[in-house]
ModelCIF file with pLDDT and N, C-alpha, C, O atoms, coordinates in Angstrom:
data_MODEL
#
_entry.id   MODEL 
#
_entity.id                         1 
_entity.type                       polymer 
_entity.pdbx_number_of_molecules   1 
#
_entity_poly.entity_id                      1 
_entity_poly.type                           'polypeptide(L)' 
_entity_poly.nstd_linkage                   no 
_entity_poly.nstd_monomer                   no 
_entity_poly.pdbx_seq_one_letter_code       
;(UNK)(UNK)(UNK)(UNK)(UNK)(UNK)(UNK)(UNK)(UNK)(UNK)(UNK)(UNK)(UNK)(UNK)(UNK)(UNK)
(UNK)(UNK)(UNK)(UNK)(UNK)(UNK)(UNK)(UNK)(UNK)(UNK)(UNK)(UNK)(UNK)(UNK)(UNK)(UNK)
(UNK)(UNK)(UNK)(UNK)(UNK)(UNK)(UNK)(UNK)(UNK)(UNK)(UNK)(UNK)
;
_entity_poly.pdbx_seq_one_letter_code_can   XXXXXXXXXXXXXXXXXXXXXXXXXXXXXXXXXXXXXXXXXXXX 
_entity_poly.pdbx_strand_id                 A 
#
loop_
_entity_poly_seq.entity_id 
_entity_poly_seq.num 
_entity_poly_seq.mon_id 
_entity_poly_seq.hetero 
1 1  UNK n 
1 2  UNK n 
1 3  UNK n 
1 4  UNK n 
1 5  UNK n 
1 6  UNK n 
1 7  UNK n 
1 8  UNK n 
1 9  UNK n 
1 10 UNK n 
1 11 UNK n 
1 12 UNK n 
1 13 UNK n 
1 14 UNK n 
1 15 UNK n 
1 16 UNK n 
1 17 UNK n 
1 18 UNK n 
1 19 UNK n 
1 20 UNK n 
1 21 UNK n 
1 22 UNK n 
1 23 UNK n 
1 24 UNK n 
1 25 UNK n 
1 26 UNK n 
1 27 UNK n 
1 28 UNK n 
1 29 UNK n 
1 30 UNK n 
1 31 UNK n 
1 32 UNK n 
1 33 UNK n 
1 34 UNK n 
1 35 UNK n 
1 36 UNK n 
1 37 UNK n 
1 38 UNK n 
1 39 UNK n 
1 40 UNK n 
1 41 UNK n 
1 42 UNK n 
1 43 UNK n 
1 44 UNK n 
#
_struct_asym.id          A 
_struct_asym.entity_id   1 
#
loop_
_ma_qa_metric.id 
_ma_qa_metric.mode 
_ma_qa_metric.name 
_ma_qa_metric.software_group_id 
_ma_qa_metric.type 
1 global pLDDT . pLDDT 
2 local  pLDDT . pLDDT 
#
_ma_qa_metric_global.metric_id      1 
_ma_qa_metric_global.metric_value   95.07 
_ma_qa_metric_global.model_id       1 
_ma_qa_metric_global.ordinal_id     1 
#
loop_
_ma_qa_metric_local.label_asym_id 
_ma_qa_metric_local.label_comp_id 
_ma_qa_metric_local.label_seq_id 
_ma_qa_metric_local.metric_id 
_ma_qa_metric_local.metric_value 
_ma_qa_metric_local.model_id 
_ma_qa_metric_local.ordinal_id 
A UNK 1  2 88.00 1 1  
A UNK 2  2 94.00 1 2  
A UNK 3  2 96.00 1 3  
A UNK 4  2 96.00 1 4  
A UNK 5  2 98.00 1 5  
A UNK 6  2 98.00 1 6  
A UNK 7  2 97.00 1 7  
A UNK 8  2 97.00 1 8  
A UNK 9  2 98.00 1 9  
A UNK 10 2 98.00 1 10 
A UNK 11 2 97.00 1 11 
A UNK 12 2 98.00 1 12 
A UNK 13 2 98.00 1 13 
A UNK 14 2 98.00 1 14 
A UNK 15 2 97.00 1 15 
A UNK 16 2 94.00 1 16 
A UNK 17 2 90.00 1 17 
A UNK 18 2 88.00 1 18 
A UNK 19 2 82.00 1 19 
A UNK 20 2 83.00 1 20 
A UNK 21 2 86.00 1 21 
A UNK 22 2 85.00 1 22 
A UNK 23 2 90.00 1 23 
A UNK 24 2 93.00 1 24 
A UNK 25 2 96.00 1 25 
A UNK 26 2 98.00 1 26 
A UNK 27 2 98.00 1 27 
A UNK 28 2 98.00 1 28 
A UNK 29 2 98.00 1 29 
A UNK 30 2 98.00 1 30 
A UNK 31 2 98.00 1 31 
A UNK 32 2 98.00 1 32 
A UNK 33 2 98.00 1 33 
A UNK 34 2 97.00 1 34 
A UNK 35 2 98.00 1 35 
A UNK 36 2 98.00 1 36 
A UNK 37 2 98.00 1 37 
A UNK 38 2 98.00 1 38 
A UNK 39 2 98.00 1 39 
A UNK 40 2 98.00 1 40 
A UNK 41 2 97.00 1 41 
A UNK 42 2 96.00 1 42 
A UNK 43 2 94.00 1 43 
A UNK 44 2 92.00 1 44 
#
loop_
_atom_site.group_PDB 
_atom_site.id 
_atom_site.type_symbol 
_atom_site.label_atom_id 
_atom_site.label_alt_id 
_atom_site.label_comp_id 
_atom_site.label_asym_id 
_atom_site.label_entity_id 
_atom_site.label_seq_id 
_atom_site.pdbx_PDB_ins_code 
_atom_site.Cartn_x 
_atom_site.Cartn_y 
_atom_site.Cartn_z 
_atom_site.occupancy 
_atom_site.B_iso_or_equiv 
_atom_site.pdbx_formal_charge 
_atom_site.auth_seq_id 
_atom_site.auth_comp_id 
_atom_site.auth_asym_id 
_atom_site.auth_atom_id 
_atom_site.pdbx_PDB_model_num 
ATOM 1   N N  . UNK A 1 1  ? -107.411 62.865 192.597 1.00 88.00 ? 1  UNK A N  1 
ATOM 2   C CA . UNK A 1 1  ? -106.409 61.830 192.861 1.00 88.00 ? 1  UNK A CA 1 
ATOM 3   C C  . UNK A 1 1  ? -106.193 60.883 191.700 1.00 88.00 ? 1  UNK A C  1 
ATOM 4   O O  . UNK A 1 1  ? -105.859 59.750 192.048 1.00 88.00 ? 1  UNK A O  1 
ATOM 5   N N  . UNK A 1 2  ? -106.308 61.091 190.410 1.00 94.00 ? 2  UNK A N  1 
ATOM 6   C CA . UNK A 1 2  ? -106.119 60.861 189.383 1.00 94.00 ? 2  UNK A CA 1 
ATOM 7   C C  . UNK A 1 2  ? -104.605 60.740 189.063 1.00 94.00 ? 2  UNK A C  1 
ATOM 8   O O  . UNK A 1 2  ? -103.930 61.763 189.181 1.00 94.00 ? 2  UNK A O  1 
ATOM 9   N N  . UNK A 1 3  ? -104.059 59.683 188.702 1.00 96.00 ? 3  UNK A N  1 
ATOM 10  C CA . UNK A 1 3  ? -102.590 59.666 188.592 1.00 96.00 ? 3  UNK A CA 1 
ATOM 11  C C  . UNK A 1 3  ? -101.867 59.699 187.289 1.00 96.00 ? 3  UNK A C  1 
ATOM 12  O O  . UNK A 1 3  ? -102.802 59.716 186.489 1.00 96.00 ? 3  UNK A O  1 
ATOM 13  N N  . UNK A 1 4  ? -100.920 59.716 186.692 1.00 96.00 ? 4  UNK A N  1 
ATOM 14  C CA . UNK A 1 4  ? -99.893  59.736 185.898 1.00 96.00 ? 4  UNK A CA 1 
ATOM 15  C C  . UNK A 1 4  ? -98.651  59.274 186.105 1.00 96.00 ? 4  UNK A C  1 
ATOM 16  O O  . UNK A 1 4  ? -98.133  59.587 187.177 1.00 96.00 ? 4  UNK A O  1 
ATOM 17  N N  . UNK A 1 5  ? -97.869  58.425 185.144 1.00 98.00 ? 5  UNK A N  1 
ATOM 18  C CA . UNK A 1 5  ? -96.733  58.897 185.400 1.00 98.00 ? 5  UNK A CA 1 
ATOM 19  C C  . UNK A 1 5  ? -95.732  58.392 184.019 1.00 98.00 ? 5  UNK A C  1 
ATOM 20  O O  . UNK A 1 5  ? -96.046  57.891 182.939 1.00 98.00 ? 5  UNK A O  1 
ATOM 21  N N  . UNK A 1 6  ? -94.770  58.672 184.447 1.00 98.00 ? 6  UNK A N  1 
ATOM 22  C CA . UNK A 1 6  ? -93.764  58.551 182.849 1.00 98.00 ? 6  UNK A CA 1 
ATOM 23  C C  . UNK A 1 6  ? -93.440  56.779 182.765 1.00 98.00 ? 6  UNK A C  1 
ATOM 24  O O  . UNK A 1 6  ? -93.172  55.928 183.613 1.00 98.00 ? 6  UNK A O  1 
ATOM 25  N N  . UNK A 1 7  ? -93.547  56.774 181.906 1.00 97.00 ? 7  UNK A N  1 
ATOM 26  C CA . UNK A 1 7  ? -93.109  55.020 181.434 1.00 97.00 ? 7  UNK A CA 1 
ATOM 27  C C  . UNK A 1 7  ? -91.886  54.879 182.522 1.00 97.00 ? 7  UNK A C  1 
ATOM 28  O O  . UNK A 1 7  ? -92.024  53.832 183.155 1.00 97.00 ? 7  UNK A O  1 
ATOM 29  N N  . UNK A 1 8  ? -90.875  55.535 182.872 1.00 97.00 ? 8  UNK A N  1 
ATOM 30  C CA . UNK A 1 8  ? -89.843  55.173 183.638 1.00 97.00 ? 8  UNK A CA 1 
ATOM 31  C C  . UNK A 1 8  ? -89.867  54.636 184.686 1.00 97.00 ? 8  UNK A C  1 
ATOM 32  O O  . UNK A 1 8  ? -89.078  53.722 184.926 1.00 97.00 ? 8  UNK A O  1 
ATOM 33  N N  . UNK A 1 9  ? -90.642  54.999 185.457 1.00 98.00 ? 9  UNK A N  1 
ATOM 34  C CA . UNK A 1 9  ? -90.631  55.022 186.597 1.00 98.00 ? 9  UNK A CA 1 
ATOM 35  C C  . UNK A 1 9  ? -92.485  54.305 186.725 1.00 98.00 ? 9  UNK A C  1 
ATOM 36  O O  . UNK A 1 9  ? -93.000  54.102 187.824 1.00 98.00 ? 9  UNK A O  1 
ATOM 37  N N  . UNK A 1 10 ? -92.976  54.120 185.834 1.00 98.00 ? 10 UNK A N  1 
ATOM 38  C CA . UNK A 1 10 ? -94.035  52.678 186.280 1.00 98.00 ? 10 UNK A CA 1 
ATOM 39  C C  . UNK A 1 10 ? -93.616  51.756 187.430 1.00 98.00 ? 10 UNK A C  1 
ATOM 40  O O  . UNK A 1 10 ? -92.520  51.203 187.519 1.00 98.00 ? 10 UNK A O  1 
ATOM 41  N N  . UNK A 1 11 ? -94.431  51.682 188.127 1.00 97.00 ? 11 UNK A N  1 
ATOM 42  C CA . UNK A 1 11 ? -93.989  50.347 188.786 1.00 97.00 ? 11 UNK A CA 1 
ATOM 43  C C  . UNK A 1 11 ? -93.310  50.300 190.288 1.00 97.00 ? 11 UNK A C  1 
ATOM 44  O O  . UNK A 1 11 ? -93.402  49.558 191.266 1.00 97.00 ? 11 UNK A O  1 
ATOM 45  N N  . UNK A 1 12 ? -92.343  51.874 189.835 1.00 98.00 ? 12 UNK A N  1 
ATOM 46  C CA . UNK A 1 12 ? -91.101  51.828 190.964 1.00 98.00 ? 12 UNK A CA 1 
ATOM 47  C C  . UNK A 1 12 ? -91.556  53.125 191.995 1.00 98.00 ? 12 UNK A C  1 
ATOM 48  O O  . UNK A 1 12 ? -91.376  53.055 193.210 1.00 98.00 ? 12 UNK A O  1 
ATOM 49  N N  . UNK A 1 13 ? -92.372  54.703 191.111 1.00 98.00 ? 13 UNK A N  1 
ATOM 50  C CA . UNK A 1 13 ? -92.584  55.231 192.184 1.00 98.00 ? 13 UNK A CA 1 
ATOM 51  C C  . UNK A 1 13 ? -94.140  55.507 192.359 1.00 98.00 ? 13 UNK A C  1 
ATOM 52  O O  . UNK A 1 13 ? -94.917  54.980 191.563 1.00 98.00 ? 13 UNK A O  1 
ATOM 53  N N  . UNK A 1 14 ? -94.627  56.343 193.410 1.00 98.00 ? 14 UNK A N  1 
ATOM 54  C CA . UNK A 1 14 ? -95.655  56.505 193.625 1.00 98.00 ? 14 UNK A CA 1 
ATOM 55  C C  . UNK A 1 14 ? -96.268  57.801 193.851 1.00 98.00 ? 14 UNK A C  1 
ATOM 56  O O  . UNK A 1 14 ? -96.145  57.990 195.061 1.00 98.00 ? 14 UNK A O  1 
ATOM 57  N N  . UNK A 1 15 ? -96.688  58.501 193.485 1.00 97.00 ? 15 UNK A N  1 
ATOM 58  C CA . UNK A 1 15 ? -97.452  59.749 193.875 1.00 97.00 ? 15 UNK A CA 1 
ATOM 59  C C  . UNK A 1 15 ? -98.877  59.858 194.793 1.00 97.00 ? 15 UNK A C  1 
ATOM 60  O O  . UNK A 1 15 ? -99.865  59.158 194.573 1.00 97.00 ? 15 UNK A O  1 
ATOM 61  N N  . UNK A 1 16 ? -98.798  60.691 195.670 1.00 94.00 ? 16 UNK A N  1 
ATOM 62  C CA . UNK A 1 16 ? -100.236 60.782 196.804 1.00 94.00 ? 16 UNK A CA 1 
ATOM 63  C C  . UNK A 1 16 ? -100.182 62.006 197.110 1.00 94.00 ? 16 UNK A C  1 
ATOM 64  O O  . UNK A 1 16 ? -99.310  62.814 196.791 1.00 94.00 ? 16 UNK A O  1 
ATOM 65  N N  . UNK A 1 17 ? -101.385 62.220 197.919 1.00 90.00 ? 17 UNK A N  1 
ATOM 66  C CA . UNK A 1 17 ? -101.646 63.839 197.859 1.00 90.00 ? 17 UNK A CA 1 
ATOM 67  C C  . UNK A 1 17 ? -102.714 63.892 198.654 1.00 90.00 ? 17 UNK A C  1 
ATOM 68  O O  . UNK A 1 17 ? -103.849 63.577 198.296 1.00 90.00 ? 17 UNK A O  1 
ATOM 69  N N  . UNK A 1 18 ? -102.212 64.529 200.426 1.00 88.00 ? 18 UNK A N  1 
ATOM 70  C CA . UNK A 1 18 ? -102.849 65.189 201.116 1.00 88.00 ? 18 UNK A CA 1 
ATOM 71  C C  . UNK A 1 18 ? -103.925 65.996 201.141 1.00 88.00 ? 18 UNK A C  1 
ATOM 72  O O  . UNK A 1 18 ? -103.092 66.878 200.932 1.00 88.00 ? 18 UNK A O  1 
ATOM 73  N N  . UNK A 1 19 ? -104.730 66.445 201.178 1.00 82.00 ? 19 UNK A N  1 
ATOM 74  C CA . UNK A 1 19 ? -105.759 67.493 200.967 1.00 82.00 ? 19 UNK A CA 1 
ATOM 75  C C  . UNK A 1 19 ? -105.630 68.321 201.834 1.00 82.00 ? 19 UNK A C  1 
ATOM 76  O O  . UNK A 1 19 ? -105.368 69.514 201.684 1.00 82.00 ? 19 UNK A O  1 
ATOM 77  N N  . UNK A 1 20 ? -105.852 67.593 203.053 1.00 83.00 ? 20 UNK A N  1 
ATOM 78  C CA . UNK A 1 20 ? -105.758 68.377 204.415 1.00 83.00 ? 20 UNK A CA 1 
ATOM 79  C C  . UNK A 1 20 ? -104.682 69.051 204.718 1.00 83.00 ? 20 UNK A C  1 
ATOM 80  O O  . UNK A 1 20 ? -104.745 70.200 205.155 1.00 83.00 ? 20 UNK A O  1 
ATOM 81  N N  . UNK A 1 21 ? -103.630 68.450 204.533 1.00 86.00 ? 21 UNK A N  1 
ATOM 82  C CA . UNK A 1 21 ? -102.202 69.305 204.675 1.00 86.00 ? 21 UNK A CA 1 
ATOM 83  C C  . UNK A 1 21 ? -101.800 69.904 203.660 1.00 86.00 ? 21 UNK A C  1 
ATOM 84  O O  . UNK A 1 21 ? -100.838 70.660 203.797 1.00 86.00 ? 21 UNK A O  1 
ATOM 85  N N  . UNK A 1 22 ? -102.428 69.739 202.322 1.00 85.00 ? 22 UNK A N  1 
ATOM 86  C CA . UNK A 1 22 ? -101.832 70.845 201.464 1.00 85.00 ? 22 UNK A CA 1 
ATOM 87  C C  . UNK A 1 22 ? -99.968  70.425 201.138 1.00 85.00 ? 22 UNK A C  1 
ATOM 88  O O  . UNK A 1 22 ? -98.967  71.123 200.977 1.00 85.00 ? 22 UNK A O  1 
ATOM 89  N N  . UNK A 1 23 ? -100.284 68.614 201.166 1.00 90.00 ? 23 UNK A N  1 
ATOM 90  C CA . UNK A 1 23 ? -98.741  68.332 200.549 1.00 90.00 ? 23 UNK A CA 1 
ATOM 91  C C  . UNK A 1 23 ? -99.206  66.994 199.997 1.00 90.00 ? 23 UNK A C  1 
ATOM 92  O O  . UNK A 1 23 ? -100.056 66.181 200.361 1.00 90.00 ? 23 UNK A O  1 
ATOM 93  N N  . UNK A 1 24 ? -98.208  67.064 198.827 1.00 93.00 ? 24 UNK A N  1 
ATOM 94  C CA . UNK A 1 24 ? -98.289  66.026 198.358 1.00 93.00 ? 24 UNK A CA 1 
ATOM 95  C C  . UNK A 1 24 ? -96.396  64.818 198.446 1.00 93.00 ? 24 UNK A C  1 
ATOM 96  O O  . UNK A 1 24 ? -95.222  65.131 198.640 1.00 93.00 ? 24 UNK A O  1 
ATOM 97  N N  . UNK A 1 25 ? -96.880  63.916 198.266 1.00 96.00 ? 25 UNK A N  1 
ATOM 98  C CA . UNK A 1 25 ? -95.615  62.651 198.206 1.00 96.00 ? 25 UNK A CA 1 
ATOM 99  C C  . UNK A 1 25 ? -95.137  62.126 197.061 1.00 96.00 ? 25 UNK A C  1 
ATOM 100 O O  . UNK A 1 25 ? -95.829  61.680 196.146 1.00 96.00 ? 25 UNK A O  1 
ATOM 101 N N  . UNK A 1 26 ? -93.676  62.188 197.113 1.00 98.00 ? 26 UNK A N  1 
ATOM 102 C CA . UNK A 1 26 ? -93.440  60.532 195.716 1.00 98.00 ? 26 UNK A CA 1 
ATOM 103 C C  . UNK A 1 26 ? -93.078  59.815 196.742 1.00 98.00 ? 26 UNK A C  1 
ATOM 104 O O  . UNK A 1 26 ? -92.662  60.335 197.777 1.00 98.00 ? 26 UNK A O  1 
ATOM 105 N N  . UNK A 1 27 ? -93.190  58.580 196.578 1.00 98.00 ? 27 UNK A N  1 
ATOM 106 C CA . UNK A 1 27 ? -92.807  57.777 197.213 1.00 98.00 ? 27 UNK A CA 1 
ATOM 107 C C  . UNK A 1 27 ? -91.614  56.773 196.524 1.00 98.00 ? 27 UNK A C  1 
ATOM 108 O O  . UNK A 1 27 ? -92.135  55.747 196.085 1.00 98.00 ? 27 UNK A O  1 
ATOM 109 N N  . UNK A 1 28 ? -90.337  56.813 196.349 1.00 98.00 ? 28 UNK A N  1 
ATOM 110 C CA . UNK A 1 28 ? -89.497  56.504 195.116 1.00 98.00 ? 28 UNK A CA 1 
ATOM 111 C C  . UNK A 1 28 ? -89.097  54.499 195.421 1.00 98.00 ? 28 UNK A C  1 
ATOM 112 O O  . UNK A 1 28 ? -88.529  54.285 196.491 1.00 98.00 ? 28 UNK A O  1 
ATOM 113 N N  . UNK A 1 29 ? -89.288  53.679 194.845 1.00 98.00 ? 29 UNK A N  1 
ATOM 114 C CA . UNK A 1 29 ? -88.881  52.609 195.253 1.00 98.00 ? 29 UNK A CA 1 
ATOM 115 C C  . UNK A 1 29 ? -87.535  51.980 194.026 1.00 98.00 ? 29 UNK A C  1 
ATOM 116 O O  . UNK A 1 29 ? -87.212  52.363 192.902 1.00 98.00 ? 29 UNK A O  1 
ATOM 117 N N  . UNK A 1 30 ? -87.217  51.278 194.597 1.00 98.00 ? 30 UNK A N  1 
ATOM 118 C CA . UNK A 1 30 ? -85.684  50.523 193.336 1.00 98.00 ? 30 UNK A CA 1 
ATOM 119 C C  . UNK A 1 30 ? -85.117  51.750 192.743 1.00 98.00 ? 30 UNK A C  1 
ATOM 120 O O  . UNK A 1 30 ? -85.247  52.195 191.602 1.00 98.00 ? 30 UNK A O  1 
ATOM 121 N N  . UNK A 1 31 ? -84.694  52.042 193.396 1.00 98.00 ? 31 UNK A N  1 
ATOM 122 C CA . UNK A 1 31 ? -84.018  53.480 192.281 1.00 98.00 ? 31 UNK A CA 1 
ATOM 123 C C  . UNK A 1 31 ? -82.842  53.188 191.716 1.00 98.00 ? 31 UNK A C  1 
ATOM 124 O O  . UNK A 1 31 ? -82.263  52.166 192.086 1.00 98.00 ? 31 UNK A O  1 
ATOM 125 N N  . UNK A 1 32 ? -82.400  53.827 190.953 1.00 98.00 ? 32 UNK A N  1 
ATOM 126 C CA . UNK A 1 32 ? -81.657  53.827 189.818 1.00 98.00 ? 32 UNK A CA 1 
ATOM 127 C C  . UNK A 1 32 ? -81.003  54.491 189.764 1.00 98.00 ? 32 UNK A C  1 
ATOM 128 O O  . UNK A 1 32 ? -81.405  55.582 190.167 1.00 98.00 ? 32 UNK A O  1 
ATOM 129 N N  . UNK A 1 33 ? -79.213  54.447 189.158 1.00 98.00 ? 33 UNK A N  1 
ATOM 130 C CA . UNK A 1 33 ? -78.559  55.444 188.800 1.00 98.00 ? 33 UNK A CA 1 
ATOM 131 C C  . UNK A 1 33 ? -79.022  56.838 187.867 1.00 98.00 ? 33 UNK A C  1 
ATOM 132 O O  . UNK A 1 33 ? -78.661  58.005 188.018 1.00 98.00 ? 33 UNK A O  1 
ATOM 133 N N  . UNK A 1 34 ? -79.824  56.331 187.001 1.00 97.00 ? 34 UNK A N  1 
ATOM 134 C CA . UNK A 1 34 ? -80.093  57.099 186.158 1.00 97.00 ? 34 UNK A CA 1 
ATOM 135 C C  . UNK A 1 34 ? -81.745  57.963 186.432 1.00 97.00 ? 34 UNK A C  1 
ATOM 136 O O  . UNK A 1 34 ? -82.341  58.719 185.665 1.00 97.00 ? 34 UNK A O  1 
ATOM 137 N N  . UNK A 1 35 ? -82.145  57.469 187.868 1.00 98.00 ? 35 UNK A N  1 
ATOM 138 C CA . UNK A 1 35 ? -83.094  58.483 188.465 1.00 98.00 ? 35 UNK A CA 1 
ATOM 139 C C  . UNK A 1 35 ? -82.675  59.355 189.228 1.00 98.00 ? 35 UNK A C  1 
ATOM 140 O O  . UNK A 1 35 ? -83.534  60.075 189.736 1.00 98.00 ? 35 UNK A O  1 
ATOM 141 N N  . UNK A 1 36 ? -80.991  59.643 189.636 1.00 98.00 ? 36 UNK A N  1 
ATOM 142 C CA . UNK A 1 36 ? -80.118  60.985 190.142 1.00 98.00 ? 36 UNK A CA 1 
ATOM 143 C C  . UNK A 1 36 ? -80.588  62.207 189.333 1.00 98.00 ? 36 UNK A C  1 
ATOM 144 O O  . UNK A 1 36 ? -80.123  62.332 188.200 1.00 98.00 ? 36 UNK A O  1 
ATOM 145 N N  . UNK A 1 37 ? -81.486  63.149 189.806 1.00 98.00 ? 37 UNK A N  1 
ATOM 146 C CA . UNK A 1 37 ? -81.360  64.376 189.014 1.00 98.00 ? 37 UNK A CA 1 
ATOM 147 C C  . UNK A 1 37 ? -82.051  65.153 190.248 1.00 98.00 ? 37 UNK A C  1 
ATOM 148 O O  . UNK A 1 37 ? -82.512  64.535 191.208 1.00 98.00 ? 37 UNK A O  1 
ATOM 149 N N  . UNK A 1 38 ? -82.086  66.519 190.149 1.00 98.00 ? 38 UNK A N  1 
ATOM 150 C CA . UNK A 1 38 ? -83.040  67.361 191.253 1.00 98.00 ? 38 UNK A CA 1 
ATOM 151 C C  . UNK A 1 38 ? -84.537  67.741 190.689 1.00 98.00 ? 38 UNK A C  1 
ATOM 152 O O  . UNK A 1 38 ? -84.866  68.372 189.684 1.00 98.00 ? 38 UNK A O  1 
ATOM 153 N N  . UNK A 1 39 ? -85.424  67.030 191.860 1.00 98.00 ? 39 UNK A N  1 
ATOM 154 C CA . UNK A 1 39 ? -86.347  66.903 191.757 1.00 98.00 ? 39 UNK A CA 1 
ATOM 155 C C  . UNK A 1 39 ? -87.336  68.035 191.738 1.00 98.00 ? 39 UNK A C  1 
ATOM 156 O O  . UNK A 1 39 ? -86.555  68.942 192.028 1.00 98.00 ? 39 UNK A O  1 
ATOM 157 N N  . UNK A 1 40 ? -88.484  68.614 191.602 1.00 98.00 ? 40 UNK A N  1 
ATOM 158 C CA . UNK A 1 40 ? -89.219  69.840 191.268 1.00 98.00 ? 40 UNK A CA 1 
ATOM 159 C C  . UNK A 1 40 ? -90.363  69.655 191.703 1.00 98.00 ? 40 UNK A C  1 
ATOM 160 O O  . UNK A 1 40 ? -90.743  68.542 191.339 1.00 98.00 ? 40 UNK A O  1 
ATOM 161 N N  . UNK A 1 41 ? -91.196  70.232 192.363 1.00 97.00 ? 41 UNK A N  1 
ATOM 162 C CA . UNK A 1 41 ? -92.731  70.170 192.924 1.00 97.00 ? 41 UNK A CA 1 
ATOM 163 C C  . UNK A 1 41 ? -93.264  71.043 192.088 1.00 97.00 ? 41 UNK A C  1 
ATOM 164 O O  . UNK A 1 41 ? -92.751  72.162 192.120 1.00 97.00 ? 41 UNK A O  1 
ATOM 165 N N  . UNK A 1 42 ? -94.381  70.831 191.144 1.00 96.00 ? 42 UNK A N  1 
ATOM 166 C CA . UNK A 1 42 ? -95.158  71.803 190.982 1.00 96.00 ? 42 UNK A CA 1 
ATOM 167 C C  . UNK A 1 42 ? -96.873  71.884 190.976 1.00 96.00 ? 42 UNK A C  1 
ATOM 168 O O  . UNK A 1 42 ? -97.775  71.164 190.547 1.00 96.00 ? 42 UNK A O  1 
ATOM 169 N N  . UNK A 1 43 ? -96.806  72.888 191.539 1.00 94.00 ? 43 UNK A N  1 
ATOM 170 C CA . UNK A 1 43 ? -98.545  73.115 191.323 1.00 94.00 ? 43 UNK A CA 1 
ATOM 171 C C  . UNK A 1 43 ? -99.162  74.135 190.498 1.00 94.00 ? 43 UNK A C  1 
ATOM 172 O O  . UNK A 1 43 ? -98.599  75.223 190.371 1.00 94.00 ? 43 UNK A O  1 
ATOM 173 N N  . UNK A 1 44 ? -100.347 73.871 189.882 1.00 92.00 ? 44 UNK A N  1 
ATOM 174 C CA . UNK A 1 44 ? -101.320 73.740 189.088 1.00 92.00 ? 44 UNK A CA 1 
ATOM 175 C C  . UNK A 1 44 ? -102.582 74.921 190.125 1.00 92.00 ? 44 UNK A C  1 
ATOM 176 O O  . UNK A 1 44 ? -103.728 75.109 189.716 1.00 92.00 ? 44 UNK A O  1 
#
């Protein structure tokens, strides 16, 4: 549960991650015009 994330989006979104269910979350807050794009899940 070690996190990351891009300078952009500091602050505004959030990442978490189920174990048990085998899903993980962003949680997106203040969004932005320029955070419109299609989003991608990937696993590792």
């Amino acid at each position: 549960s070690l996190t990351n994330y891009a300078d952009s989006v500091k602050g505004r979104f959030t990442i978490s991650r189920d174990n048990a269910k085998n899903t993980m979350y962003l949680q997106m807050n203040s969004l932005k015009p320029e955070d419109t794009a299609v989003y991608y899940c990937k696993v590792q």
